[in-house]
C-alpha atoms as a PDB file:
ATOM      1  CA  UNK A   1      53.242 -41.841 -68.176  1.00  0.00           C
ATOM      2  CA  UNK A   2      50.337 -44.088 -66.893  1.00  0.00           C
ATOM      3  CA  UNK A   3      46.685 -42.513 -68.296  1.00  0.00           C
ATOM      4  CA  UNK A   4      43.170 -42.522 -66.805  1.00  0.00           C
ATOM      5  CA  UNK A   5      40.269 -42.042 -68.725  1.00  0.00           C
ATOM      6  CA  UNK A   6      37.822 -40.175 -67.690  1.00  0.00           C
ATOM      7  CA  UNK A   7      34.085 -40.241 -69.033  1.00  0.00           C
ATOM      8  CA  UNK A   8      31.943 -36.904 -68.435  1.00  0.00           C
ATOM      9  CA  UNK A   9      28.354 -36.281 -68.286  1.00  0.00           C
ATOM     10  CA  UNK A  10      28.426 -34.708 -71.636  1.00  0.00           C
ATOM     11  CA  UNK A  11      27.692 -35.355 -75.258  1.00  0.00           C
ATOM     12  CA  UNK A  12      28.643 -38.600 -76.389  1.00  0.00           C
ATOM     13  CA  UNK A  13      27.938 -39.289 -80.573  1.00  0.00           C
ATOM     14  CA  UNK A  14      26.594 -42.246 -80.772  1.00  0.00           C
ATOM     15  CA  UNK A  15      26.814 -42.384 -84.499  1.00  0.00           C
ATOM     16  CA  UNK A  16      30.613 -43.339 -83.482  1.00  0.00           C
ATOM     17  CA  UNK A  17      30.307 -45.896 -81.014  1.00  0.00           C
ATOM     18  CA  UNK A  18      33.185 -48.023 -82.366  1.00  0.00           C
ATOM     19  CA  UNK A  19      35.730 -44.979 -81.534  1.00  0.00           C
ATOM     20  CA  UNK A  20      34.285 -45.491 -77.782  1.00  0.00           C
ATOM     21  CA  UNK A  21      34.456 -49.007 -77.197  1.00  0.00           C
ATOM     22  CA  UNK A  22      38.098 -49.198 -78.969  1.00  0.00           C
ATOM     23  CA  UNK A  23      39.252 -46.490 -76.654  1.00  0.00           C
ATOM     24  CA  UNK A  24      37.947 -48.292 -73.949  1.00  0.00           C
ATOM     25  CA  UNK A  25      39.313 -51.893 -75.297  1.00  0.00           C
ATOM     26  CA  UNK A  26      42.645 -50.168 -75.794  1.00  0.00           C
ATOM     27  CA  UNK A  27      42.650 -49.323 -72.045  1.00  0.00           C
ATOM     28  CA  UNK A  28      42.097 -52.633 -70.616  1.00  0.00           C
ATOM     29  CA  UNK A  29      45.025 -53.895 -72.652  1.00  0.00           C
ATOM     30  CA  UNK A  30      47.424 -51.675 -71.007  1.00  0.00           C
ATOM     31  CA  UNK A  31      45.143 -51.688 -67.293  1.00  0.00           C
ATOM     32  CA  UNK A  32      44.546 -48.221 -67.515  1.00  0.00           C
ATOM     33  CA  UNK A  33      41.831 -47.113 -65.158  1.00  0.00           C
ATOM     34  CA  UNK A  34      38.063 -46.508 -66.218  1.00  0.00           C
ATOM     35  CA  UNK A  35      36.726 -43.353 -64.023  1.00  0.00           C
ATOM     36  CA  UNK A  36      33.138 -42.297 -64.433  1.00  0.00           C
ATOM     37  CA  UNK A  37      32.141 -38.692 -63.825  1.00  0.00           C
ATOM     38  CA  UNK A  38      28.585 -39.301 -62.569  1.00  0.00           C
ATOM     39  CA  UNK A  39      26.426 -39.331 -65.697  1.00  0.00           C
ATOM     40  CA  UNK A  40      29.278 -40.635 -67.497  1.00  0.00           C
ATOM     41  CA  UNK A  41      28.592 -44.053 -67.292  1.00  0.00           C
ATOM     42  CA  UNK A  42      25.898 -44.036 -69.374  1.00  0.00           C
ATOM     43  CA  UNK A  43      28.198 -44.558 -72.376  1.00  0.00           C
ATOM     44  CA  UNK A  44      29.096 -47.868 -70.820  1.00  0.00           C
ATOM     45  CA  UNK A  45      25.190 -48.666 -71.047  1.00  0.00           C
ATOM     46  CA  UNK A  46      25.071 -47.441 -74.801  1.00  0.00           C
ATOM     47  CA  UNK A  47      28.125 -49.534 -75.272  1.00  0.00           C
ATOM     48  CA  UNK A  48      26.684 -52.905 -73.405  1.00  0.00           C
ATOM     49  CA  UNK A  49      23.165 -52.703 -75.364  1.00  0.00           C
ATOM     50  CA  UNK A  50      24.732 -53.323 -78.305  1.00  0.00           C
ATOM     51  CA  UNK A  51      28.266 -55.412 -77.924  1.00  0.00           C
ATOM     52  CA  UNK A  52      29.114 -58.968 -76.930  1.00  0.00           C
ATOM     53  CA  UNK A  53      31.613 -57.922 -75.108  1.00  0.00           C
ATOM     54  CA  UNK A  54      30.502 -56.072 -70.987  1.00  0.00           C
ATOM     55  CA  UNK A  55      32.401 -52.932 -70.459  1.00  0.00           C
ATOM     56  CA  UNK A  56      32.861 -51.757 -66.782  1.00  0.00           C
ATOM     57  CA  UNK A  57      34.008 -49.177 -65.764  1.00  0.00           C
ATOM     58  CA  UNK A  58      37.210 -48.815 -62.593  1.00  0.00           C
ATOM     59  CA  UNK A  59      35.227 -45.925 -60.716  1.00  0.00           C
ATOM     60  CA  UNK A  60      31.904 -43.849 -60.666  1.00  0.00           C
ATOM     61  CA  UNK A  61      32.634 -40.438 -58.411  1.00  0.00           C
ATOM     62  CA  UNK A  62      30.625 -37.498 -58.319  1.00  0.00           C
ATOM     63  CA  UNK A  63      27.521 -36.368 -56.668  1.00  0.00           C
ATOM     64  CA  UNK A  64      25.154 -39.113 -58.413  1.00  0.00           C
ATOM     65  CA  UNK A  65      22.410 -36.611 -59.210  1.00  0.00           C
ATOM     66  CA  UNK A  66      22.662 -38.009 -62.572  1.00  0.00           C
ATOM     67  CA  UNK A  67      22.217 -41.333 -61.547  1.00  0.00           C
ATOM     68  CA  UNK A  68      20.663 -43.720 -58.973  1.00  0.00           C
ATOM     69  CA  UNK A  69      23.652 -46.479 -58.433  1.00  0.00           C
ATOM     70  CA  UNK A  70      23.590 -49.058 -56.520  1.00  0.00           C
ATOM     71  CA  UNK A  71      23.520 -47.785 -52.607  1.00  0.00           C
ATOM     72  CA  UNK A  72      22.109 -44.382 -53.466  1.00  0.00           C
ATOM     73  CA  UNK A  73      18.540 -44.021 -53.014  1.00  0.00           C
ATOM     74  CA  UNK A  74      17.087 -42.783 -56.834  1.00  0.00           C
ATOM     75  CA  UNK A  75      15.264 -39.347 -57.194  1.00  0.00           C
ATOM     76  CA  UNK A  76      11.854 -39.518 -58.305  1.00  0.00           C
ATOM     77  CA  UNK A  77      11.608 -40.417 -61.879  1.00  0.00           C
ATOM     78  CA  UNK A  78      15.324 -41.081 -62.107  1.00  0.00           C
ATOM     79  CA  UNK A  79      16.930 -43.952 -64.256  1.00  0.00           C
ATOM     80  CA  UNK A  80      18.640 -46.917 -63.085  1.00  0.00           C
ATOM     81  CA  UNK A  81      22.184 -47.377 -64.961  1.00  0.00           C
ATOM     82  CA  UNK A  82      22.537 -50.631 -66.262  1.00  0.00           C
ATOM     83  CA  UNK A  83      25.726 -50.644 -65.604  1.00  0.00           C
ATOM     84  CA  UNK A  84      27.747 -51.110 -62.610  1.00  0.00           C
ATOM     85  CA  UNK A  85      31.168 -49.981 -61.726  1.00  0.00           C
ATOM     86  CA  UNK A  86      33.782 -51.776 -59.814  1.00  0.00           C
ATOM     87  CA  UNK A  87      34.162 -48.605 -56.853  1.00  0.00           C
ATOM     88  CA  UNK A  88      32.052 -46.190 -56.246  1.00  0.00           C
ATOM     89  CA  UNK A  89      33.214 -43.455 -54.508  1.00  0.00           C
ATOM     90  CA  UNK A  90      30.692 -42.757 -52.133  1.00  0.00           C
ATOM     91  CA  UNK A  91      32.645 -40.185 -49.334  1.00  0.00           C
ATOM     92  CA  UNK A  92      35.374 -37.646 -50.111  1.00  0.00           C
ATOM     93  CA  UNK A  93      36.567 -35.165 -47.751  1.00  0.00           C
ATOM     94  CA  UNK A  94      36.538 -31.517 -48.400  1.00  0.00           C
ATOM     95  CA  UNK A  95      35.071 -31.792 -51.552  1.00  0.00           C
ATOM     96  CA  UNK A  96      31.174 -31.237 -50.937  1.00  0.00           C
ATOM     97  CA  UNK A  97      28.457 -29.711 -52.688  1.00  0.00           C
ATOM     98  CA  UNK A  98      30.240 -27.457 -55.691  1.00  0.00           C
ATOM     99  CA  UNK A  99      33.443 -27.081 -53.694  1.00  0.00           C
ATOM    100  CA  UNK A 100      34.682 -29.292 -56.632  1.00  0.00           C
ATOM    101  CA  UNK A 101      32.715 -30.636 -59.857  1.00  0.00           C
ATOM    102  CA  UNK A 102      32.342 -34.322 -60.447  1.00  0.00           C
ATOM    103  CA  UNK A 103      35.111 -33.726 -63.160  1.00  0.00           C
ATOM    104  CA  UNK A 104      37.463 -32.021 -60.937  1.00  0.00           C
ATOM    105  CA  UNK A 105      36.576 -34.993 -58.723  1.00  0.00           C
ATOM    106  CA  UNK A 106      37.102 -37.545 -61.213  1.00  0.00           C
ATOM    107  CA  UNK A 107      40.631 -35.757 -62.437  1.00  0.00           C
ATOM    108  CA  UNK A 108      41.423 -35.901 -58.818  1.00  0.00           C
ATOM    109  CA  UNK A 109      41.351 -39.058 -58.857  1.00  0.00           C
ATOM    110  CA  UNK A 110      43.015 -40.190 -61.183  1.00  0.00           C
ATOM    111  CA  UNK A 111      46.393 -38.268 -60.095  1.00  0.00           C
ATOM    112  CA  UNK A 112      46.290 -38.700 -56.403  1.00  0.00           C
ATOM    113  CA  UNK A 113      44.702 -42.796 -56.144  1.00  0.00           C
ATOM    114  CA  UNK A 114      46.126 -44.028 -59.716  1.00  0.00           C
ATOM    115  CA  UNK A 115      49.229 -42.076 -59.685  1.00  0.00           C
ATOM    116  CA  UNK A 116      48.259 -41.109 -63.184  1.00  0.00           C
ATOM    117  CA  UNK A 117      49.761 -38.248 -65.450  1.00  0.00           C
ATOM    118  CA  UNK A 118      48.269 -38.572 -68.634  1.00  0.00           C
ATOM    119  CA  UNK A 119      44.479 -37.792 -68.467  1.00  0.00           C
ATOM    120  CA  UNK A 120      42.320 -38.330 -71.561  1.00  0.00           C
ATOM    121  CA  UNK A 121      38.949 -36.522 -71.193  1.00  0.00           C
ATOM    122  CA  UNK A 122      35.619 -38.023 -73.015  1.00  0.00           C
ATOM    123  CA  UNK A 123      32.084 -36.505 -73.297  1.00  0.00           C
ATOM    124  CA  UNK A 124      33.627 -33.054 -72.903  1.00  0.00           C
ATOM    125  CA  UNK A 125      31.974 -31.612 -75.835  1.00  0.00           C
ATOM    126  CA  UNK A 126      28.258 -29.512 -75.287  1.00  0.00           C
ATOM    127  CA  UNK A 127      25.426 -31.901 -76.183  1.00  0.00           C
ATOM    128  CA  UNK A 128      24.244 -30.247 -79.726  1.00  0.00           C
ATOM    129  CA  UNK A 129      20.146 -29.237 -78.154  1.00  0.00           C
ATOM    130  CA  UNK A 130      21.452 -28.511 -74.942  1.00  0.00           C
ATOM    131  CA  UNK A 131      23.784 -24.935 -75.318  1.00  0.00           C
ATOM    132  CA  UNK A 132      26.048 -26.267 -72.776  1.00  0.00           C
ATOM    133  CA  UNK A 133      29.034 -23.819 -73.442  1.00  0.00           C
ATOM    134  CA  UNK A 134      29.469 -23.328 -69.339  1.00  0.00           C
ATOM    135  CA  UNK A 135      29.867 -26.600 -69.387  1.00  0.00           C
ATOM    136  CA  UNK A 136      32.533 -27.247 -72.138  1.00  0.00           C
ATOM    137  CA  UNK A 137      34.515 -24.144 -71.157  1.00  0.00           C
ATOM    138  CA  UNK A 138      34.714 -25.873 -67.970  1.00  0.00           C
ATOM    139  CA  UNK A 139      35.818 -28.964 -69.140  1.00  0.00           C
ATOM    140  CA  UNK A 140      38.363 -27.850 -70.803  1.00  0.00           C
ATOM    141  CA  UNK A 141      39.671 -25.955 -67.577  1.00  0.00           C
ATOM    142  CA  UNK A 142      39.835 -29.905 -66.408  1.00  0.00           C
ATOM    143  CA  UNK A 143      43.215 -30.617 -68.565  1.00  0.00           C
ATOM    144  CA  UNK A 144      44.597 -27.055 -66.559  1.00  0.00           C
ATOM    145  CA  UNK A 145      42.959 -28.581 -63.334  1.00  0.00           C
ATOM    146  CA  UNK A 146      45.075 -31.706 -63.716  1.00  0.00           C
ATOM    147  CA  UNK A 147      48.703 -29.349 -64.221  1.00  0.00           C
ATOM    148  CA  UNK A 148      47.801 -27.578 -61.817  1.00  0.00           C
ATOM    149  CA  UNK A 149      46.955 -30.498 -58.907  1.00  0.00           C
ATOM    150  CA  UNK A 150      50.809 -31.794 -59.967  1.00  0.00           C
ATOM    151  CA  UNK A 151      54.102 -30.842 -59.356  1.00  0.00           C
ATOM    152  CA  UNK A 152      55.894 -28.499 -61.649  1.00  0.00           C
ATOM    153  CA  UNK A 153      58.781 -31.117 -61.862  1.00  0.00           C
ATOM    154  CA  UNK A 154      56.251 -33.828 -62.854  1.00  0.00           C
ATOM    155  CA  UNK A 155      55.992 -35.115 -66.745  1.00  0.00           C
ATOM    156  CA  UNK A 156      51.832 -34.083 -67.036  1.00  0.00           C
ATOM    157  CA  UNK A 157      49.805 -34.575 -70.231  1.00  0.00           C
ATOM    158  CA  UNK A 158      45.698 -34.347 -70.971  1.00  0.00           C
ATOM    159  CA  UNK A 159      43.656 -34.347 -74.158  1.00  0.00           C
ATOM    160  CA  UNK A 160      39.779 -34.420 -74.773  1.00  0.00           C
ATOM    161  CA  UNK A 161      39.125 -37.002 -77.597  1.00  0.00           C
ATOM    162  CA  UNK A 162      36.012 -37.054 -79.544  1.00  0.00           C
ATOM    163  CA  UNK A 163      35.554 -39.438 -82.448  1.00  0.00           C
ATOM    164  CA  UNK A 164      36.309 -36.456 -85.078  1.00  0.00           C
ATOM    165  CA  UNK A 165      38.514 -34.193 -83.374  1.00  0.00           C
ATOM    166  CA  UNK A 166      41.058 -33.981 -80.079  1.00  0.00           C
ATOM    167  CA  UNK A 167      42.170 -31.493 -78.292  1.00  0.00           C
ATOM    168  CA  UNK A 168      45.688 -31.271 -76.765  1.00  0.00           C
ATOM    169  CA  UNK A 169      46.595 -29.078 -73.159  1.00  0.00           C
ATOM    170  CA  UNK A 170      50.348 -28.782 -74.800  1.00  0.00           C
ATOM    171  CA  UNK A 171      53.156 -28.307 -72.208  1.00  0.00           C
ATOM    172  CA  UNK A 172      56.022 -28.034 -74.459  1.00  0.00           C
ATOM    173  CA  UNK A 173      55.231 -30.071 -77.499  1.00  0.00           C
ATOM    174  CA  UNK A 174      52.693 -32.011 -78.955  1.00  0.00           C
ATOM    175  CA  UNK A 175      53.237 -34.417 -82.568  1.00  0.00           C
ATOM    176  CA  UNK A 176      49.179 -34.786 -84.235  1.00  0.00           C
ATOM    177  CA  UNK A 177      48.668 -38.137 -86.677  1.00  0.00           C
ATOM    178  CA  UNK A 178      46.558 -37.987 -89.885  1.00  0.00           C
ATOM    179  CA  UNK A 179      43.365 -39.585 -89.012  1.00  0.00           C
ATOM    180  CA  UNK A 180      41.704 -40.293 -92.847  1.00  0.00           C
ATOM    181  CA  UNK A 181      42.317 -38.815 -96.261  1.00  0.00           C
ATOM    182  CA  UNK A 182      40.916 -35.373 -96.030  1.00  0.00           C
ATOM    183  CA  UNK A 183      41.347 -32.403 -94.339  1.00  0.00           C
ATOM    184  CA  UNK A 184      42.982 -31.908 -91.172  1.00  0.00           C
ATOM    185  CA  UNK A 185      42.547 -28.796 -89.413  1.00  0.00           C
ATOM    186  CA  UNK A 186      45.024 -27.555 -86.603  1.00  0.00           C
ATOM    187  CA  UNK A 187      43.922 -24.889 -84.331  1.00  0.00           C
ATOM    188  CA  UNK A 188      45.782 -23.175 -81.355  1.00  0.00           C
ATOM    189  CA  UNK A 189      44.564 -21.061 -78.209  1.00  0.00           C
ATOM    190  CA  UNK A 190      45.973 -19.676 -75.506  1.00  0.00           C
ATOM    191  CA  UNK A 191      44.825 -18.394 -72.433  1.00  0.00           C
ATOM    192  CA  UNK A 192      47.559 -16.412 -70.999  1.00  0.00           C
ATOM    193  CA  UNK A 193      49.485 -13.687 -73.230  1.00  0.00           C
ATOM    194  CA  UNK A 194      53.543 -15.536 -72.968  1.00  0.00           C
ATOM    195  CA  UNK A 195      52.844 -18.434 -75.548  1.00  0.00           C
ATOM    196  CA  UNK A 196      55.507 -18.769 -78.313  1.00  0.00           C
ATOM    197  CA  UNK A 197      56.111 -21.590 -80.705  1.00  0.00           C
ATOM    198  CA  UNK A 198      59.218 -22.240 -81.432  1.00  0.00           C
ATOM    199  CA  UNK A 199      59.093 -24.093 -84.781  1.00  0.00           C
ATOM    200  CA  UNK A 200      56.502 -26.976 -86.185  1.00  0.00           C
ATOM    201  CA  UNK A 201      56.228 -29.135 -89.099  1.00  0.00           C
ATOM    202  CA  UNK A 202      54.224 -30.014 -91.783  1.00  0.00           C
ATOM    203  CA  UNK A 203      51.478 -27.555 -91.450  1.00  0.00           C
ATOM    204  CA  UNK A 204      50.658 -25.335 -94.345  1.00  0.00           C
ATOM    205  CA  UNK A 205      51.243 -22.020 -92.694  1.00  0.00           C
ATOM    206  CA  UNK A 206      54.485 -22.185 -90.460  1.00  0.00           C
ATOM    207  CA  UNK A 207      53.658 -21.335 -86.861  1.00  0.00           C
ATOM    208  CA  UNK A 208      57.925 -20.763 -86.259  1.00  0.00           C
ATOM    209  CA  UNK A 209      58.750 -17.753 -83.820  1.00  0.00           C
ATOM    210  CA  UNK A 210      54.588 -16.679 -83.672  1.00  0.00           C
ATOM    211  CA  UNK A 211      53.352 -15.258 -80.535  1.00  0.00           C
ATOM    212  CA  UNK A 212      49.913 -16.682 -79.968  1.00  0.00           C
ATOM    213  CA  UNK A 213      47.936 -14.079 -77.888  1.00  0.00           C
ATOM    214  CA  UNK A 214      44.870 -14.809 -76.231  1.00  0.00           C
ATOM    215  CA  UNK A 215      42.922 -11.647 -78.015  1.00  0.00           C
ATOM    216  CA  UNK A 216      43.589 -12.516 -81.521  1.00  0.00           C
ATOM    217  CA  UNK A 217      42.464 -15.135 -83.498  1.00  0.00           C
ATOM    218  CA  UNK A 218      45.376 -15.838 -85.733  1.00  0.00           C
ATOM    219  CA  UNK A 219      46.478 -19.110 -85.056  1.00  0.00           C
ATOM    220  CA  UNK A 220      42.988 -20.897 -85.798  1.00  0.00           C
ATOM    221  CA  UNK A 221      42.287 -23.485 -88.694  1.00  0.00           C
ATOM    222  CA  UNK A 222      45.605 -24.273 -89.719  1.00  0.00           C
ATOM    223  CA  UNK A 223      46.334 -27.444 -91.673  1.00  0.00           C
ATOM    224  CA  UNK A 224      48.433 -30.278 -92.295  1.00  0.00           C
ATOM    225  CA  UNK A 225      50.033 -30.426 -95.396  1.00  0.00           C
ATOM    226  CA  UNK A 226      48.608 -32.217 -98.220  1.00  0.00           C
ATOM    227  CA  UNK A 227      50.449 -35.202 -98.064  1.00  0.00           C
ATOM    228  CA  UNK A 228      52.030 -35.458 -94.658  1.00  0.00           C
ATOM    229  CA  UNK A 229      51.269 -38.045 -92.153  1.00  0.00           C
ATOM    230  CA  UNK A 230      51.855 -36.161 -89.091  1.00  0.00           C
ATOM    231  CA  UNK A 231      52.592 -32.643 -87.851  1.00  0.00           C
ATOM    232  CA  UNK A 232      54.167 -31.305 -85.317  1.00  0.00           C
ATOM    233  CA  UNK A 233      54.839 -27.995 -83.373  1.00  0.00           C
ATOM    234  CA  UNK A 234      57.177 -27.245 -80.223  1.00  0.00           C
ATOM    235  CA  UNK A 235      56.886 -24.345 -77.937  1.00  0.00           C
ATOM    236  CA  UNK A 236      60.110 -21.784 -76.688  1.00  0.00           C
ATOM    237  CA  UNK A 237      61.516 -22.928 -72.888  1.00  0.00           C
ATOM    238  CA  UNK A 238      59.282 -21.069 -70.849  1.00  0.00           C
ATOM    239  CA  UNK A 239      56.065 -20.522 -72.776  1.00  0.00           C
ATOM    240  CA  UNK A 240      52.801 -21.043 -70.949  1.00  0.00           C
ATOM    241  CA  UNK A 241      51.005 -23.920 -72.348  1.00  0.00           C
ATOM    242  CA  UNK A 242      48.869 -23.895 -75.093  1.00  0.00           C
ATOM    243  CA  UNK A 243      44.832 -25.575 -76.589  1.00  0.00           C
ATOM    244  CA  UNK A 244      45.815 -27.572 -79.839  1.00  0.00           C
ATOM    245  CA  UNK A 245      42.923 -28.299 -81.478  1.00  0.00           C
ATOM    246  CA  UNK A 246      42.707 -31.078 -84.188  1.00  0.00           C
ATOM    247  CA  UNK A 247      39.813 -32.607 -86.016  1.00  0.00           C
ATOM    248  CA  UNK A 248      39.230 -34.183 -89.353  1.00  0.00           C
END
């Protein structure tokens, strides 16, 4: 499946800005396309200020009331990006006001211009001073956005990655790497009540045959075993998809 990336106007930690620039380094290699939520492109800025390398991004979509690009008149007191994407999407029809968010926008995108089915979410976590929970409950409606703008008979994958954790909108089945040495907690949530794994793999308590219901909190902080590389977990035919949460 081709992927997007998509960068949100969210919290970016910029103690990690290595895991940033070699997602975005990765991408180029295999010409997948750079789309900007709005505010989102500041991470290219953080990422220019300090690299030798210039970082620009496909697309910037949204409203632009977090920025002042170039052909949009700034709002008093408003920062200039430094950066400067390739398109911006200036018009869209329909899609006004909050009829969509810039992240539906941006998702949009990325399925119906790039013909893309893999969407890989960044800055979707609540900036730490800022108690944006609206904001990363929403976001994480984005991966359902994205199944539910294809067709049921499409192949459709998302994930939100973070430097320290990723989490997976799981279809049918999802396999999670070891990331470093320690710990490696695995954490599953549904949203509708018809999610049932089927079996998985080297995680310390077996998730085979469990009903994971959207009222209980059962099926949180799981782990990898000890010495296992990978794990993996697949859902029954028919389940409703599924959160997979992993960080390390």
């Amino acid at each position: 499946m081709k992927s997007a990336l998509i960068f949100l106007n969210g919290y970016y930690d910029t103690q990690h800005l290595d895991f940033y620039r070699q997602e975005i380094e990765t991408a180029l290699e295999s010409r997948s396309p750079l789309i900007c939520a709005d505010g989102g492109i500041w991470i290219f800025d953080a990422l220019n200020q300090c690299g030798e390398r210039r970082l620009m991004p496909d697309v910037l979509i949204g409203d632009m009331d977090s920025v002042a690009d170039q052909g949009y008149k700034p709002l008093q007191g408003e920062k200039r990006t430094l950066t400067q994407a390739k398109h911006v999407v200036q018009e869209w029809i329909g899609k006004t006001d909050k009829d969509y968010t810039d992240g539906q926008l941006a998702v949009d995108y990325a399925l119906e211009q790039s013909g893309c089915r893999h969407i890989i979410i960044y800055g979707g976590l609540p900036r730490p001073e800022g108690y944006e929970t609206d904001q990363f409950l929403g976001n994480l409606k984005l991966m359902r956005f994205g199944h539910y703008r294809v067709s049921t008979d499409e192949p459709y994958s998302a994930e939100m990655r973070d430097p320290k954790q990723t989490i997976h909108y799981v279809l049918s089945a999802v396999r999670l790497t070891r990331k470093n040495g320690g710990l490696q907690r695995v954490s599953l949530i549904a949203e509708t009540d018809n999610v049932v794994v089927e079996k998985s793999e080297n995680l310390r308590w077996n998730l085979a045959s469990l009903h994971i219901h959207p009222d209980l909190t059962n099926a949180l902080r799981n782990e990898f075993v000890e010495s296992a590389e990978w794990a993996a977990l697949q859902l029954v035919e028919g389940s409703a998809p599924v959160y997979v949460i992993h960080n390390w």
